[in-house]
N, C-alpha and C. Protein backbone atom coordinates (compact mmCIF):
# COMPACT_ATOMS: atom_id res chain seq x y z
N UNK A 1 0.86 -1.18 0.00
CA UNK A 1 0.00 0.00 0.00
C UNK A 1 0.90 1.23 0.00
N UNK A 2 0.96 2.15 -1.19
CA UNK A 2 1.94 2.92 -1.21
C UNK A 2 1.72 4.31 -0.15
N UNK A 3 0.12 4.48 0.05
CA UNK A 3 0.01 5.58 1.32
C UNK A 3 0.41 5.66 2.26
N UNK A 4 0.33 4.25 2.29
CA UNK A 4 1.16 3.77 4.10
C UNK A 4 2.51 4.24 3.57
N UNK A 5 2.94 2.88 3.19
CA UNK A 5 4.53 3.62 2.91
C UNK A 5 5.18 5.10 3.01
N UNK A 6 4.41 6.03 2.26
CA UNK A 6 4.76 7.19 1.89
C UNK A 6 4.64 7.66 3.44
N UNK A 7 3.85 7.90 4.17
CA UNK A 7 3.26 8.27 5.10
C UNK A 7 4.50 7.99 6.28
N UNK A 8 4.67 6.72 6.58
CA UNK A 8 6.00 5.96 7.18
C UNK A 8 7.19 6.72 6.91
N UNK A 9 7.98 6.59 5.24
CA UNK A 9 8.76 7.31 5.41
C UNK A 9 9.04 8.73 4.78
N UNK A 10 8.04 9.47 5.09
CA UNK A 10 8.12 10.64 5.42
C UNK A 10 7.87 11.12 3.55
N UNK A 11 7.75 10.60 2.48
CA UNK A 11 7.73 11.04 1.32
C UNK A 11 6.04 11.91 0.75
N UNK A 12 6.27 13.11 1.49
CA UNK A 12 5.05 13.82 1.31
C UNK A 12 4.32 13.98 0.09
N UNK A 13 5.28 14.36 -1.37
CA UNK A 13 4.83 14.47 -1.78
C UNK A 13 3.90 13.12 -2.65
N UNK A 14 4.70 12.46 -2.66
CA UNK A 14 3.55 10.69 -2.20
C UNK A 14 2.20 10.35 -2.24
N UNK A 15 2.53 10.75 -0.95
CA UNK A 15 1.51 10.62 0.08
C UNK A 15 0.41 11.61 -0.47
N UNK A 16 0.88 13.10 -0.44
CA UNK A 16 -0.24 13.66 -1.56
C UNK A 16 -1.03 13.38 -2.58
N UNK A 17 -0.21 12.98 -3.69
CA UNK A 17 -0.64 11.90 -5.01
C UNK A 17 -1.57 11.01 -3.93
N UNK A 18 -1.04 9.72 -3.30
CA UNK A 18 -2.14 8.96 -2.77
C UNK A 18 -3.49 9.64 -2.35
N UNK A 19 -3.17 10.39 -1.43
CA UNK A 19 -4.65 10.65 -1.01
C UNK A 19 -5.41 11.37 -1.75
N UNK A 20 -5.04 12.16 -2.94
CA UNK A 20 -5.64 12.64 -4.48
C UNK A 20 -6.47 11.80 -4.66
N UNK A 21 -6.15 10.17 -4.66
CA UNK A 21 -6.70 9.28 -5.57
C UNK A 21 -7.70 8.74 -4.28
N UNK A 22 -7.46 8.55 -3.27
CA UNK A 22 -8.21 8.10 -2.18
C UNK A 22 -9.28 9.09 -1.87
N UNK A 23 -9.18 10.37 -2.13
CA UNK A 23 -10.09 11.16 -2.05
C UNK A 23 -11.37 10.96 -3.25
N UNK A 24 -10.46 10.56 -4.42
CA UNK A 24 -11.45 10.57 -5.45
C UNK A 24 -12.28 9.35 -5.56
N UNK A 25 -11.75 8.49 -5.05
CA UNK A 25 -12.84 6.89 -5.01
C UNK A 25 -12.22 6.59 -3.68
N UNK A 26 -13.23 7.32 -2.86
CA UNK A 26 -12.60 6.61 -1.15
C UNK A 26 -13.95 4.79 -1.20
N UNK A 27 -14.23 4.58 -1.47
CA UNK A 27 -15.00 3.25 -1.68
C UNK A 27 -14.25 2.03 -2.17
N UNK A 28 -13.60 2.59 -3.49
CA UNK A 28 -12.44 1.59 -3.45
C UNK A 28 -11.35 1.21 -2.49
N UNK A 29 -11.21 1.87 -1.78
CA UNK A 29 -10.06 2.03 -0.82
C UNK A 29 -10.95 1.30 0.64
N UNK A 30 -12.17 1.73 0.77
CA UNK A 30 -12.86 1.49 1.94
C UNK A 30 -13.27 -0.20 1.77
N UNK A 31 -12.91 -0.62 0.71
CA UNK A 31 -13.62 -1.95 0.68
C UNK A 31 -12.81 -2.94 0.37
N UNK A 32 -11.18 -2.03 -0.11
CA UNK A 32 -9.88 -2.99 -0.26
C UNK A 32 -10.04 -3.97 1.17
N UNK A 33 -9.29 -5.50 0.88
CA UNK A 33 -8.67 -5.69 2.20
C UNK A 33 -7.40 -4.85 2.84
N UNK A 34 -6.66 -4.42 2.40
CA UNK A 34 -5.69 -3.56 2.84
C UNK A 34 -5.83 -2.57 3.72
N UNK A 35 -7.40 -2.01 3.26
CA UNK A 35 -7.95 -0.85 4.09
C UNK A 35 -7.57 -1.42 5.65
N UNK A 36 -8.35 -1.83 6.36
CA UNK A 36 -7.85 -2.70 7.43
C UNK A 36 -6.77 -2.97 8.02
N UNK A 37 -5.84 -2.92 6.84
CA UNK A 37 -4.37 -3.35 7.27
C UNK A 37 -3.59 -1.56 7.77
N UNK A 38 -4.15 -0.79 7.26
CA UNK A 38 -3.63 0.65 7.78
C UNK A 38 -3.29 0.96 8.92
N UNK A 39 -2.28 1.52 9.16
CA UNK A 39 -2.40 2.24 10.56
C UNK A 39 -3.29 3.40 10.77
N UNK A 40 -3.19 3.35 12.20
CA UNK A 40 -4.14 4.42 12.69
C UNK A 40 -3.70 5.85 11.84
N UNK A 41 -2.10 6.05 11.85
CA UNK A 41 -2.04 7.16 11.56
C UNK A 41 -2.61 7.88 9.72
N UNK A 42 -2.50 6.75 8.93
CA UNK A 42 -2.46 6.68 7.81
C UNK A 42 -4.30 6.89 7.87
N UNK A 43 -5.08 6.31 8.37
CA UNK A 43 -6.32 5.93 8.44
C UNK A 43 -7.11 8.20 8.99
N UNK A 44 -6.20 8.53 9.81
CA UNK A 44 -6.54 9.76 10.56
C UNK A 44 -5.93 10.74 9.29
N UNK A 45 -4.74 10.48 8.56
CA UNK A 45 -4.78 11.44 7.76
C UNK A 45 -5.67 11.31 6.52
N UNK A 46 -6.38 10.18 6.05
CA UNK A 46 -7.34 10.29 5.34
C UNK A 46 -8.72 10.77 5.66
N UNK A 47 -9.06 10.71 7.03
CA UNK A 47 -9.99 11.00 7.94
C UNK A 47 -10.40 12.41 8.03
N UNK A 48 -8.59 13.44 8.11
CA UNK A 48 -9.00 14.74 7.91
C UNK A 48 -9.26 15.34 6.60
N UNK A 49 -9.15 14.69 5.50
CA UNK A 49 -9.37 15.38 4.18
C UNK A 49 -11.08 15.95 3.85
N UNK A 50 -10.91 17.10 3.79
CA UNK A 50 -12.51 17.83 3.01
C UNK A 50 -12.68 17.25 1.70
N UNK A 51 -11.50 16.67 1.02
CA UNK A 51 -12.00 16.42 -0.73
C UNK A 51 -12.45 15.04 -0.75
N UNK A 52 -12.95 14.29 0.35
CA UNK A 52 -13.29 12.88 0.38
C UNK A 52 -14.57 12.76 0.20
N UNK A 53 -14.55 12.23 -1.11
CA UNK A 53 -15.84 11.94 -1.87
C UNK A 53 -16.94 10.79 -1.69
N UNK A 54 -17.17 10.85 -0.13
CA UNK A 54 -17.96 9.99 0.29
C UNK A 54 -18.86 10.53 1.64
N UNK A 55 -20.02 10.25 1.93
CA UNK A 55 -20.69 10.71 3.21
C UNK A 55 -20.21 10.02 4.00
N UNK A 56 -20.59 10.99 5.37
CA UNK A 56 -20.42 10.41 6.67
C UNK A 56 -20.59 9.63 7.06
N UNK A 57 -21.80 9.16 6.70
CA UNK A 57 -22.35 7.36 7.33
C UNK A 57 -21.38 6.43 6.66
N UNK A 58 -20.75 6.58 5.39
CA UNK A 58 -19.70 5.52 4.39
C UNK A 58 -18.49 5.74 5.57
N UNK A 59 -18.34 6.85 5.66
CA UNK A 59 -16.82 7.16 6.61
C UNK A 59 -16.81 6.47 7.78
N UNK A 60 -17.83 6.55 8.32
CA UNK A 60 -18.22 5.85 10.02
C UNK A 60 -18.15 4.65 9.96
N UNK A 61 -19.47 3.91 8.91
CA UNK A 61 -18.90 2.25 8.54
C UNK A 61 -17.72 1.91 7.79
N UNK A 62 -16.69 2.63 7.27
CA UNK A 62 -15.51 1.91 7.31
C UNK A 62 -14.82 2.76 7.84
N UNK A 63 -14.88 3.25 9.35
CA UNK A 63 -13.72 3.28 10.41
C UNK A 63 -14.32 1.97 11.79
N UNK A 64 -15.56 1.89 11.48
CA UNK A 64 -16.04 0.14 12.58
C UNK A 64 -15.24 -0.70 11.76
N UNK A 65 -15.14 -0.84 10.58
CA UNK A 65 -15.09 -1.89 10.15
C UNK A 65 -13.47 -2.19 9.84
N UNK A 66 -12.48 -0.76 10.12
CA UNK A 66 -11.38 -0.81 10.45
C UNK A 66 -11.29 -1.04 12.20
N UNK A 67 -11.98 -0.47 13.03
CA UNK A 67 -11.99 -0.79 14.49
C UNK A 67 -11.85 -2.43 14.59
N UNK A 68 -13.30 -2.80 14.14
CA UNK A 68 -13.61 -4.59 14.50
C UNK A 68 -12.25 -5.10 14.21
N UNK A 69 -12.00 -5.17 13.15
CA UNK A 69 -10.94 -5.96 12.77
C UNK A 69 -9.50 -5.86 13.48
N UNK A 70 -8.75 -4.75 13.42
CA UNK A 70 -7.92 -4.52 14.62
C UNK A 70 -8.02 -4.53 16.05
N UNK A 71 -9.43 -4.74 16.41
CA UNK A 71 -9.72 -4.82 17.65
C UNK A 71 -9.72 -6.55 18.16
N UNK A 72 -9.65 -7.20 17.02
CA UNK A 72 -9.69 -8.82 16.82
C UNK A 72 -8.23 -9.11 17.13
N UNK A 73 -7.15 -8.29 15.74
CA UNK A 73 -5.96 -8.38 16.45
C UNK A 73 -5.20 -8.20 17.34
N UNK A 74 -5.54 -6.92 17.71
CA UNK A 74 -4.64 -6.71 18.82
C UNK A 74 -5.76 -6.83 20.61
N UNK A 75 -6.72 -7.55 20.40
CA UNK A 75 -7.13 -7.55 21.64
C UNK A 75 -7.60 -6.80 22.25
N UNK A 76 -7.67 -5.48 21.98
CA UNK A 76 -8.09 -4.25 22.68
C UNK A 76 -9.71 -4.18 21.82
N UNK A 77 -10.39 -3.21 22.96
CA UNK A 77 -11.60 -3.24 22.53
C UNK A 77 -11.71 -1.88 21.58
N UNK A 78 -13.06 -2.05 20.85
CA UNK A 78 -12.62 -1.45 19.18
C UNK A 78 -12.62 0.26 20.12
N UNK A 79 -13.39 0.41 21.01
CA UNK A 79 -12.97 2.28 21.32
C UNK A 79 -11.83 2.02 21.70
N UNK A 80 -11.14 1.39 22.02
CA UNK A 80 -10.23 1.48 22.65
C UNK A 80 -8.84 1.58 21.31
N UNK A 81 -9.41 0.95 20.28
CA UNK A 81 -8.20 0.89 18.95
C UNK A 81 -8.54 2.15 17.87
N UNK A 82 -9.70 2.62 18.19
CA UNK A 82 -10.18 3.72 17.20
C UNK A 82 -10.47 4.70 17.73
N UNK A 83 -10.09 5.11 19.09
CA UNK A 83 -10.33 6.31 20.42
C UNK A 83 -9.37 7.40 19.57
N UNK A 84 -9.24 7.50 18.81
CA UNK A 84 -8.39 8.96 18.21
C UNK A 84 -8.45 8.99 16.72
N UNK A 85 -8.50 8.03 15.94
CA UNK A 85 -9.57 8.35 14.53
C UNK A 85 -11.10 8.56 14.37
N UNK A 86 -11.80 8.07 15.62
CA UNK A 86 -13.45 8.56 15.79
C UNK A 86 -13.33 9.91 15.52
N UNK A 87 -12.65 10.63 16.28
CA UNK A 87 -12.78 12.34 16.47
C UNK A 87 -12.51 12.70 15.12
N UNK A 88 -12.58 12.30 14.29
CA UNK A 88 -12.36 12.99 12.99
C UNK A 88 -13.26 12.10 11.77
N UNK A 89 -14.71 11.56 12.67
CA UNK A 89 -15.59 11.44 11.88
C UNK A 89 -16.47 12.75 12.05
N UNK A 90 -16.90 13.09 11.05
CA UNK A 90 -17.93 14.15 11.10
C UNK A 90 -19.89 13.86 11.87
N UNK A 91 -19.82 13.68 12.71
CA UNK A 91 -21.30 12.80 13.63
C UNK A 91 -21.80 14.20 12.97
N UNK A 92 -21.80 15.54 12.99
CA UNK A 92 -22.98 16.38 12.81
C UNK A 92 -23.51 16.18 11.57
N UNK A 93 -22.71 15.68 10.29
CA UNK A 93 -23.16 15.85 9.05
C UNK A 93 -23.28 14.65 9.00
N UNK A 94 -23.94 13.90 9.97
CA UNK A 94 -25.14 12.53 9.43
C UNK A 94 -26.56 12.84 9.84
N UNK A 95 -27.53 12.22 9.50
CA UNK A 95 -28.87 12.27 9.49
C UNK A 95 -29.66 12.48 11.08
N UNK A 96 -30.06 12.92 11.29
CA UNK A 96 -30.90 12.19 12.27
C UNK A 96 -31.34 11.06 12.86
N UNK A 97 -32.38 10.77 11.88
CA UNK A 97 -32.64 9.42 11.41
C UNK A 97 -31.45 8.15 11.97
N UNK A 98 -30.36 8.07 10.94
CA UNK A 98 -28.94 7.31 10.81
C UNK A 98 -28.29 7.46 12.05
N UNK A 99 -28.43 8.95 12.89
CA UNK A 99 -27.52 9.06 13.97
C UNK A 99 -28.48 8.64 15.43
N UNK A 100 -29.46 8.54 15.33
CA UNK A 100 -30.53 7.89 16.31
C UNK A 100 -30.22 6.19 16.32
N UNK A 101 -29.85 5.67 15.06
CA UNK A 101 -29.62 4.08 15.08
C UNK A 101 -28.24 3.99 15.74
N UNK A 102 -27.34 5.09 15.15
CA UNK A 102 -25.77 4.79 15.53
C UNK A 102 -26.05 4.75 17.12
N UNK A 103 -26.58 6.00 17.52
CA UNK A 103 -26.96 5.85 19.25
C UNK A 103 -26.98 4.74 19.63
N UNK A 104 -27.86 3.71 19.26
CA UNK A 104 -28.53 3.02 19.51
C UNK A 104 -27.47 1.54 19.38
N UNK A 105 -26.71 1.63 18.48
CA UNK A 105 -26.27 0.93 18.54
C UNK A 105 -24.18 0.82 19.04
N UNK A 106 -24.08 2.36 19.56
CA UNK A 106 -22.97 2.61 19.91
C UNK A 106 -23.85 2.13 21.48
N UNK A 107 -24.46 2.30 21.96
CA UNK A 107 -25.32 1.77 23.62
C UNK A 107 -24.60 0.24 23.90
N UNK A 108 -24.49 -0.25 22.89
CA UNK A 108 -24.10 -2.10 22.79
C UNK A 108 -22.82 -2.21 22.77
N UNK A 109 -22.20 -1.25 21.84
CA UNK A 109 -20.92 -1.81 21.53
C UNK A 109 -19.37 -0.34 21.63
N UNK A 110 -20.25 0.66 22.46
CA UNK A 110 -19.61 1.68 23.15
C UNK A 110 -17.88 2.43 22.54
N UNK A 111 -18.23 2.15 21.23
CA UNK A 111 -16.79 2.55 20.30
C UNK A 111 -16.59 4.62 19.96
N UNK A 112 -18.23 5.00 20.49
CA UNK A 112 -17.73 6.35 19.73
C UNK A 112 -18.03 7.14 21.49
N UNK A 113 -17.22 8.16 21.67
CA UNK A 113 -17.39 8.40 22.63
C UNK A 113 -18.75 9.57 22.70
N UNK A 114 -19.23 9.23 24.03
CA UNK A 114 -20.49 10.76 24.13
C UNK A 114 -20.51 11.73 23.36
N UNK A 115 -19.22 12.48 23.77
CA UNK A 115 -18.99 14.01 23.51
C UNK A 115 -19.30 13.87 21.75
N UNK A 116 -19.27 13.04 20.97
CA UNK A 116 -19.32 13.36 20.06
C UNK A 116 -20.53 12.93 19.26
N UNK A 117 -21.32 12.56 19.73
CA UNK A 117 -22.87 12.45 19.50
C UNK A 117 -23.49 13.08 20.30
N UNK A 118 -23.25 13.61 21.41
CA UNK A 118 -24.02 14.92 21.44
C UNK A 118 -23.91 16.40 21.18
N UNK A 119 -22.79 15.90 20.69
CA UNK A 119 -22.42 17.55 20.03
C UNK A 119 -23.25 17.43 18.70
N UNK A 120 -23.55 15.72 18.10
CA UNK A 120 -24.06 16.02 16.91
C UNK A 120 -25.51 16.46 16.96
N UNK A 121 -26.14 16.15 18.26
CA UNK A 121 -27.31 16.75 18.68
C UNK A 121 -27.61 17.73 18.64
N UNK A 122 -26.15 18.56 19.25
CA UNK A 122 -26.48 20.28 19.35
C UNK A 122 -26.26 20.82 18.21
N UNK A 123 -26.02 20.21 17.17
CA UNK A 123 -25.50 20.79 15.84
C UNK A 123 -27.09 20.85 15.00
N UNK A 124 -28.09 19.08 15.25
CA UNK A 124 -28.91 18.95 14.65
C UNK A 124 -30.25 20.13 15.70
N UNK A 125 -30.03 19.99 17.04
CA UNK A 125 -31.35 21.30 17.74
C UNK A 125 -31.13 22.23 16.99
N UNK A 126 -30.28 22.88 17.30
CA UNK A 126 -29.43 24.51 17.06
C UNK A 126 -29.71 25.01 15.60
N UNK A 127 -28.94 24.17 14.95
CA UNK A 127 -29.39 24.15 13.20
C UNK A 127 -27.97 25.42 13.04
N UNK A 128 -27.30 25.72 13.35
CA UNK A 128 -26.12 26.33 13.49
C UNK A 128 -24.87 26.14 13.37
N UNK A 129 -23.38 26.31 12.53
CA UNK A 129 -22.98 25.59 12.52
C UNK A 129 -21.24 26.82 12.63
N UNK A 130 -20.25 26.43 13.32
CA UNK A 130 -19.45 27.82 14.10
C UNK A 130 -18.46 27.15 12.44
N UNK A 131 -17.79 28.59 11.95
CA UNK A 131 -17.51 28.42 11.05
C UNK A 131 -15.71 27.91 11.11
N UNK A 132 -15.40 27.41 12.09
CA UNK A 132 -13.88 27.23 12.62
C UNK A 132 -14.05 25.65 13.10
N UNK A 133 -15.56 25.19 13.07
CA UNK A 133 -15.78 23.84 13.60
C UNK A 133 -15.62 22.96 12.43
N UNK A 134 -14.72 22.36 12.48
CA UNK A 134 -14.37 20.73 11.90
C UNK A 134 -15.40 20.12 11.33
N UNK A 135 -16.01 19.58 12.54
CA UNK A 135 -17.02 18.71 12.74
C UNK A 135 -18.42 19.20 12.06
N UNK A 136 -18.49 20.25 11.56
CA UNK A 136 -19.58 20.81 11.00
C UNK A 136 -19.52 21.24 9.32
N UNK A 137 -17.44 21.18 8.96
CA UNK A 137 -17.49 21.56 7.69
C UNK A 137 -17.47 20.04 6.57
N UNK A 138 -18.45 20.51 5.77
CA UNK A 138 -18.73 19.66 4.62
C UNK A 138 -17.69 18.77 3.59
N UNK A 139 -17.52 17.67 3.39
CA UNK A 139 -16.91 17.28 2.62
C UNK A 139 -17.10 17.27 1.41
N UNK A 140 -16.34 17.30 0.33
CA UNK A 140 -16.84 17.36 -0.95
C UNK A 140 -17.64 16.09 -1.39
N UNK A 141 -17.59 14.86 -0.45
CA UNK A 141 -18.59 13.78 -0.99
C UNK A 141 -20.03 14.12 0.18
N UNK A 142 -20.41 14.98 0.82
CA UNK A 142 -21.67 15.37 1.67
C UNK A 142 -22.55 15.49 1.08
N UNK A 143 -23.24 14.27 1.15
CA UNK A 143 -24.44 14.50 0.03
C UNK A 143 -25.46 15.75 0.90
N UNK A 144 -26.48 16.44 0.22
CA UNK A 144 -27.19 17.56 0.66
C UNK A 144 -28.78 17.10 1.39
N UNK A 145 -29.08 17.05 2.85
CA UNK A 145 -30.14 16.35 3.29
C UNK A 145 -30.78 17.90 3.92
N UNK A 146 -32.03 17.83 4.10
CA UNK A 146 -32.75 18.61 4.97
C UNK A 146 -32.42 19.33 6.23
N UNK A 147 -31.55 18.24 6.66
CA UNK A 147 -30.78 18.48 8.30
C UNK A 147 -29.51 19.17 7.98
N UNK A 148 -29.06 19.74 7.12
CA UNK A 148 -27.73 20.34 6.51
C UNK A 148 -28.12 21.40 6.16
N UNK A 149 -29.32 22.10 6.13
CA UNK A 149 -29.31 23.86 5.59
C UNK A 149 -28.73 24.22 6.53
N UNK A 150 -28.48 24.53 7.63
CA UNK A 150 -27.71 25.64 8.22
C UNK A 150 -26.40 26.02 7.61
N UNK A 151 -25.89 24.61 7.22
CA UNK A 151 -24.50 24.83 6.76
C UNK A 151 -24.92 24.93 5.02
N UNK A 152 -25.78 25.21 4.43
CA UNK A 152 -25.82 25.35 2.98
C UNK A 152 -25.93 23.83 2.44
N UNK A 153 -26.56 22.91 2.62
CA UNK A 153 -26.27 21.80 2.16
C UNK A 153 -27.81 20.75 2.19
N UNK A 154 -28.95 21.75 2.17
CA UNK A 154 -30.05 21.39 2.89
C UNK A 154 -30.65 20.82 1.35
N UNK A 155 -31.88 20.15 1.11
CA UNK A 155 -32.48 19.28 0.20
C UNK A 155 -33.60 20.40 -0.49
């Protein structure tokens, strides 16, 4: 996997080219077996990119589905292997709807921490969105739902 690599030893401009292409079909990448095989760090710098051409809910199910699996290997439980790439899923720019099930089903299996589903709460009450917040700016794959006008992105 040449992202990793690049990423490892330090060959930025690389690593740029890679995530060009990972930005542009993050699905291919999300559904490689290799995906999985990433490190955390490699996994967090794809995590922060705005040009990633996929929604939030795609981003969330393949960072579980990078958690489960490393959480198999190395024994640790999956918050416990994905406790610092979660924070750089975007929870405000998912649904309602979608983020009421994630609730529901982070209750069972306790991988995303509080603070960051209920901030996606106060993002979805409020309808407001601080223009320095992360967690609120749009990716170029954000598809446009009802629950997204505040930030320009509404249906």
């Amino acid at each position: 996997f040449y992202f990793q690599a690049a990423l490892t030893y330090c060959q930025d401009d690389l690593a740029r080219e890679c995530l060009s292409l990972i930005d542009s079909d993050p699905e291919t990448v999300f559904r490689s077996r290799r995906f999985t095989e990433m490190s955390e760090e490699a996994l967090i710098y794809i995590l922060q990119s705005d040009k990633l051409m996929a929604d939030e809910g795609e981003i969330l199910k393949a960072v579980k589905e990078w958690a489960t699996v490393n959480s198999v290997v190395s024994g640790e439980t999956m918050g416990e292997v994905c406790r610092n790439a979660i924070e750089h899923v975007r929870f405000p720019l998912i649904d309602p709807d979608e983020l009421s099930f994630i609730e529901k089903e982070n209750a069972r299996k306790n991988y995303i921490p509080l603070h960051l589903i209920s901030g996606a709460w106060k993002f979805h009450a409020l309808k407001e969105a601080h223009p320095n917040d992360v967690q609120t700016r749009p990716r170029a794959g954000t598809l446009p739902k009802k629950s997204l006008r505040a930030i320009g992105l509404g249906e």
